[in-house]
Structures are given as C-alpha cells and as structure tokens.
N, C-alpha and C. Protein backbone atom coordinates (compact mmCIF):
# COMPACT_ATOMS: atom_id res chain seq x y z
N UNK A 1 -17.17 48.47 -13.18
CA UNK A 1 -16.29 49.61 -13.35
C UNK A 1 -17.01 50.83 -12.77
N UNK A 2 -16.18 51.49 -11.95
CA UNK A 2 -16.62 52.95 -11.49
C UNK A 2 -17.11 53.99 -12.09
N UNK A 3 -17.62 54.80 -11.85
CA UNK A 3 -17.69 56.09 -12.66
C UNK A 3 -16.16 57.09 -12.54
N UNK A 4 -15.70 56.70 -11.82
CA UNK A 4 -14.43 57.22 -11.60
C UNK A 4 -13.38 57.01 -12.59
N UNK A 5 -13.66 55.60 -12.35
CA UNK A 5 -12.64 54.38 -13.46
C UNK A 5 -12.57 55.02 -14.64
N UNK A 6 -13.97 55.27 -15.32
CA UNK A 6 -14.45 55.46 -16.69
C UNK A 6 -14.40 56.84 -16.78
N UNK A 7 -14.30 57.62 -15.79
CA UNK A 7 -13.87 58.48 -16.07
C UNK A 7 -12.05 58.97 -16.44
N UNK A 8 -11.79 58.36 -15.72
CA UNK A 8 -9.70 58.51 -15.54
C UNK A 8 -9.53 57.73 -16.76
N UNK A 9 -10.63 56.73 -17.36
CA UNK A 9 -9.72 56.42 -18.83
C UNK A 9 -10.05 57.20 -19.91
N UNK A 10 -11.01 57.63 -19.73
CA UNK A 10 -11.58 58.81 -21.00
C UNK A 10 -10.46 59.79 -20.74
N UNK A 11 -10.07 60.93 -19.79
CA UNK A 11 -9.42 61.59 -19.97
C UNK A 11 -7.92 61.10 -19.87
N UNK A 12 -7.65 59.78 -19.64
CA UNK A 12 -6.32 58.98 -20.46
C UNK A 12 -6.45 59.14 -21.95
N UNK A 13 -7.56 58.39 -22.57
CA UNK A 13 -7.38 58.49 -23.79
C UNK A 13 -7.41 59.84 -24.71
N UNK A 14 -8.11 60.96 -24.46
CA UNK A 14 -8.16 62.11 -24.61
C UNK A 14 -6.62 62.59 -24.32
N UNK A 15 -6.04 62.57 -23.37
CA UNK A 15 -4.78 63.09 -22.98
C UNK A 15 -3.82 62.49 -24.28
N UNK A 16 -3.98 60.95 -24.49
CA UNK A 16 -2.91 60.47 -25.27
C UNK A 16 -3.35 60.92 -26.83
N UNK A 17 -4.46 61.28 -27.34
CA UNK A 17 -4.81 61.51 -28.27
C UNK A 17 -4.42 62.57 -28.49
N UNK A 18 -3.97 63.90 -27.65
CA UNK A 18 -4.47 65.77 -27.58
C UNK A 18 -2.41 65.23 -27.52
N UNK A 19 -1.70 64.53 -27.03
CA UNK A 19 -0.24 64.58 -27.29
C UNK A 19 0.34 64.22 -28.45
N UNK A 20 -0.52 63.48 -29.15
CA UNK A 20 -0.09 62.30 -30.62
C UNK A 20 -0.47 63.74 -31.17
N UNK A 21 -1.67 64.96 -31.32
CA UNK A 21 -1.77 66.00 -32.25
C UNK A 21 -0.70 67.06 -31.94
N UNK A 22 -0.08 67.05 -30.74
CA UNK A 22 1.26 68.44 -30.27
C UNK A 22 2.29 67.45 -30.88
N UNK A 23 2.46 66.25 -30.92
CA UNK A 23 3.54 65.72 -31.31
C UNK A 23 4.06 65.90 -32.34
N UNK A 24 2.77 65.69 -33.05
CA UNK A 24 2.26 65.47 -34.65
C UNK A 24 2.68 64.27 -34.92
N UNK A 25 2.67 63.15 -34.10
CA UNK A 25 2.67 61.99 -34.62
C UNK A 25 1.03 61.40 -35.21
N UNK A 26 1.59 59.43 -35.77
CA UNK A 26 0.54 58.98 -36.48
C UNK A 26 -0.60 58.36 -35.36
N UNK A 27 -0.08 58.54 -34.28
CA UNK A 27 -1.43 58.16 -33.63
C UNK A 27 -0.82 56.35 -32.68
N UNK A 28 -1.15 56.05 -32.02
CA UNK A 28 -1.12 54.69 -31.65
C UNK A 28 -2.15 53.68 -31.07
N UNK A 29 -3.19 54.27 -32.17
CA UNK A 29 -4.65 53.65 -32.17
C UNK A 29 -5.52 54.02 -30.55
N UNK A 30 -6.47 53.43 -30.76
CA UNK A 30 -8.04 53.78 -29.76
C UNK A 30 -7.08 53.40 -28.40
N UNK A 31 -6.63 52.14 -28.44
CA UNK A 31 -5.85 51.54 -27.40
C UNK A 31 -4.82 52.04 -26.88
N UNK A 32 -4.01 52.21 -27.57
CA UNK A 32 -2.39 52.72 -27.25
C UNK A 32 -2.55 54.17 -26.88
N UNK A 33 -3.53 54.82 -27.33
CA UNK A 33 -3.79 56.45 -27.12
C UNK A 33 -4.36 56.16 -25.33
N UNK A 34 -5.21 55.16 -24.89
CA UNK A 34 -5.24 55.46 -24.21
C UNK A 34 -4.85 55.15 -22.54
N UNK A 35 -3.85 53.91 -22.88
CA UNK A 35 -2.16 53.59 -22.03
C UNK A 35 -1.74 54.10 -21.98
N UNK A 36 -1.27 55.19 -23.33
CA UNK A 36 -0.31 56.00 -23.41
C UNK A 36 -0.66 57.34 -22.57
N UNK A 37 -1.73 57.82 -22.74
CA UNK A 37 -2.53 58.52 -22.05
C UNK A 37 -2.52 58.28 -20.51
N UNK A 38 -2.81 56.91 -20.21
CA UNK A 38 -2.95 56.56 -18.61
C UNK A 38 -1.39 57.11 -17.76
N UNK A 39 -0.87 56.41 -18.53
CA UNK A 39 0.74 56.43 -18.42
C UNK A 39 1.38 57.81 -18.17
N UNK A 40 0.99 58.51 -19.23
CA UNK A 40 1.11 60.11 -19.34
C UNK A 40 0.54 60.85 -18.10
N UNK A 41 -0.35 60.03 -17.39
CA UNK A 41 -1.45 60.83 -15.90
C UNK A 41 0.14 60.85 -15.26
N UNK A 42 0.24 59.46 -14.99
CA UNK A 42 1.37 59.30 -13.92
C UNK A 42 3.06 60.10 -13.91
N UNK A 43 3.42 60.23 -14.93
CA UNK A 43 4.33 60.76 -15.20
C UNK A 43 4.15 62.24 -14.97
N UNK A 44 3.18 63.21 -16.10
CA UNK A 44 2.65 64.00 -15.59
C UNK A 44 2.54 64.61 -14.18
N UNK A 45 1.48 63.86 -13.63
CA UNK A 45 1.43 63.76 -11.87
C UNK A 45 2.46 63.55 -11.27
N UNK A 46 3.41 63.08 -11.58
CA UNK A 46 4.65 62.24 -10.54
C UNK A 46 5.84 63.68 -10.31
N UNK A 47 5.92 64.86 -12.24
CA UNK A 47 6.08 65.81 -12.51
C UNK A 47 6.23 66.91 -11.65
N UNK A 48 5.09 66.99 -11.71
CA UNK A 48 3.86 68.46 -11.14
C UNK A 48 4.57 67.88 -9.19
N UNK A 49 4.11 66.74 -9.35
CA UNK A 49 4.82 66.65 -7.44
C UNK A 49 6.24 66.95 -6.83
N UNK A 50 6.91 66.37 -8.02
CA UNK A 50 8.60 66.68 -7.86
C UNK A 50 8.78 68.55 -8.13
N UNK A 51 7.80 69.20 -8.87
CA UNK A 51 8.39 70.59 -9.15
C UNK A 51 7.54 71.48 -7.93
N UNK A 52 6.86 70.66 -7.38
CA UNK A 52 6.03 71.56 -6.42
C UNK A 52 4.95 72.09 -6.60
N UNK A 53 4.06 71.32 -7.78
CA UNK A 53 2.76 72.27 -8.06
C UNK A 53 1.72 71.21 -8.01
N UNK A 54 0.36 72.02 -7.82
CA UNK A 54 -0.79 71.52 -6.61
C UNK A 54 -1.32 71.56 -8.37
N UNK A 55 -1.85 70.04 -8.64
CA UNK A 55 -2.57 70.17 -9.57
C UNK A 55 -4.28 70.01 -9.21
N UNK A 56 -4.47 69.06 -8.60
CA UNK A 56 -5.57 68.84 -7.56
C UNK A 56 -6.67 67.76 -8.05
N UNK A 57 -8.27 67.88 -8.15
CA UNK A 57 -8.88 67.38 -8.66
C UNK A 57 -9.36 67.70 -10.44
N UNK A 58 -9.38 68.70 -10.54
CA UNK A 58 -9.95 69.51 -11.45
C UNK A 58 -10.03 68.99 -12.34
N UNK A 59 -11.10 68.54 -14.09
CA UNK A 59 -10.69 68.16 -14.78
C UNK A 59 -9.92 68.93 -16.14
N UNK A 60 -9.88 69.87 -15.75
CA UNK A 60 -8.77 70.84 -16.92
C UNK A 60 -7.25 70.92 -16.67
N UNK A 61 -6.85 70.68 -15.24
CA UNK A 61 -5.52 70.38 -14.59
C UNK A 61 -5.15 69.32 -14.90
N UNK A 62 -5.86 68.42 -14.47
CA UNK A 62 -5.65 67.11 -14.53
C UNK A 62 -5.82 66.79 -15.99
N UNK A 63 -6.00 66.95 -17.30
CA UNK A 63 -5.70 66.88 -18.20
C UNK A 63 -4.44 67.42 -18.77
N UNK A 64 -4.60 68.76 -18.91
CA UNK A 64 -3.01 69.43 -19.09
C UNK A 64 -2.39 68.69 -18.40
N UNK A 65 -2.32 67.80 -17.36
CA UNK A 65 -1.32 67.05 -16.46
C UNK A 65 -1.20 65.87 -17.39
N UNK A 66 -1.97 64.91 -17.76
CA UNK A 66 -2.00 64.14 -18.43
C UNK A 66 -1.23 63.99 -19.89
N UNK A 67 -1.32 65.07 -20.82
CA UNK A 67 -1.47 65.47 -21.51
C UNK A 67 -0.19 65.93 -21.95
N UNK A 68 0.74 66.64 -21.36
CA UNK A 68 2.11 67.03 -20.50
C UNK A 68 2.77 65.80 -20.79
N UNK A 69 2.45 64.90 -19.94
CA UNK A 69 3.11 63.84 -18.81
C UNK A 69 3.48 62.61 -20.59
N UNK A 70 2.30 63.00 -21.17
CA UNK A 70 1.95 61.82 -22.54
C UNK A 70 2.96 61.90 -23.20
N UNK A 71 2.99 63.32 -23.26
CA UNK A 71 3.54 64.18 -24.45
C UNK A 71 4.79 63.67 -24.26
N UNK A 72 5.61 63.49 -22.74
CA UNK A 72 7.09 63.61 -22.37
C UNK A 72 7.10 61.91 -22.97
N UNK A 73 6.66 60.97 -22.42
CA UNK A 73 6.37 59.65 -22.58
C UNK A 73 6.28 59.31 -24.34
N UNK A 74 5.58 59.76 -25.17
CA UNK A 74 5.35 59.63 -26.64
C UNK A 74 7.08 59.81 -26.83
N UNK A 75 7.71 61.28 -26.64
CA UNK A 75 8.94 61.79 -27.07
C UNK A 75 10.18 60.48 -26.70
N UNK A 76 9.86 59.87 -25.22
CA UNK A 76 10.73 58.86 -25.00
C UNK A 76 10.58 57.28 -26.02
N UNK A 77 9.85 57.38 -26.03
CA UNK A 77 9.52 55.84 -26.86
C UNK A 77 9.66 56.16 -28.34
N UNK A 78 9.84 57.45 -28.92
CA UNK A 78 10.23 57.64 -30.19
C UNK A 78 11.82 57.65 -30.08
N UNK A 79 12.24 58.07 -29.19
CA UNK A 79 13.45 57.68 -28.96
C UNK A 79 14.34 56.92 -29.10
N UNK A 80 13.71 55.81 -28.40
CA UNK A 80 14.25 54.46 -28.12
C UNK A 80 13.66 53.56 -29.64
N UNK A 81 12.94 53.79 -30.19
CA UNK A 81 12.33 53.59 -31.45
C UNK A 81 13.18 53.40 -32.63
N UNK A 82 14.14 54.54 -32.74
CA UNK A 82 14.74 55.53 -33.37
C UNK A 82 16.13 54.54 -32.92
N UNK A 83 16.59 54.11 -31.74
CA UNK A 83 17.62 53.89 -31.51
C UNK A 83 17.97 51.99 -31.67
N UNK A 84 16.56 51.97 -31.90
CA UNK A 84 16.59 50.31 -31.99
C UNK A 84 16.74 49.84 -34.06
C-alpha cells in the first residue's frame, strides 16, 4: 500500500466520521465511516466539478470535499432506510 493509498483512506475515514458528527448520527463503525467517507471523496469531488470549483490537492479542501460529499451520501441512505 502507498503512502498515498493510506493516506486517501485516513482522510476517508476522518471525512465519514466529521459527517456522522454534522449529521448527528450513531456512527457506522471504524469500517463503514470509512467507505462512507471514501464514497463521500467521490461524490463530493464529482460535486465541486459539476459546480465549477477547483478543489485541487490540498488536504483541508480535499477534506471539506470529502466531508460535504459524506454528509450528502449519509442523508441518502437514511433515506432509503427510512423508506424500506
């Protein structure tokens, strides 16, 4: 594994963790915080590209990006949660 790698999952899991506390949800463990998190990069990122904004390398962007992206992702799956 990269230093890169290990890096993009730490601030996955950080991202999905810092959305489960804005959510105020119960959390979806070490694991799920940090899929949910990964998941949240992409969405996030996919976001920020469709509205036109340069998030870049940075790791404070690229978290708030993450973090964002989690947040929208957590809200959908409570959703569908809710509807099942």
């Amino acid at each position: 594994m990269t230093e890169a790698q290990v890096l993009w999952i730490g601030i996955g899991g950080l991202a999905g963790w810092l959305a489960g506390l804005v959510l105020k949800g119960s959390g979806y463990g070490r694991t799920g915080d940090i899929i949910i998190g990964i998941v949240g990069g992409f969405i996030g990122g996919w976001l920020a590209e469709v509205l036109g904004l340069e998030v870049g390398n940075d790791l404070v962007p690229s978290l708030i990006t993450a973090v964002f992206g989690a947040a929208i992702f957590i809200s959908i799956m409570r959703m569908f949660a809710k509807a099942a």
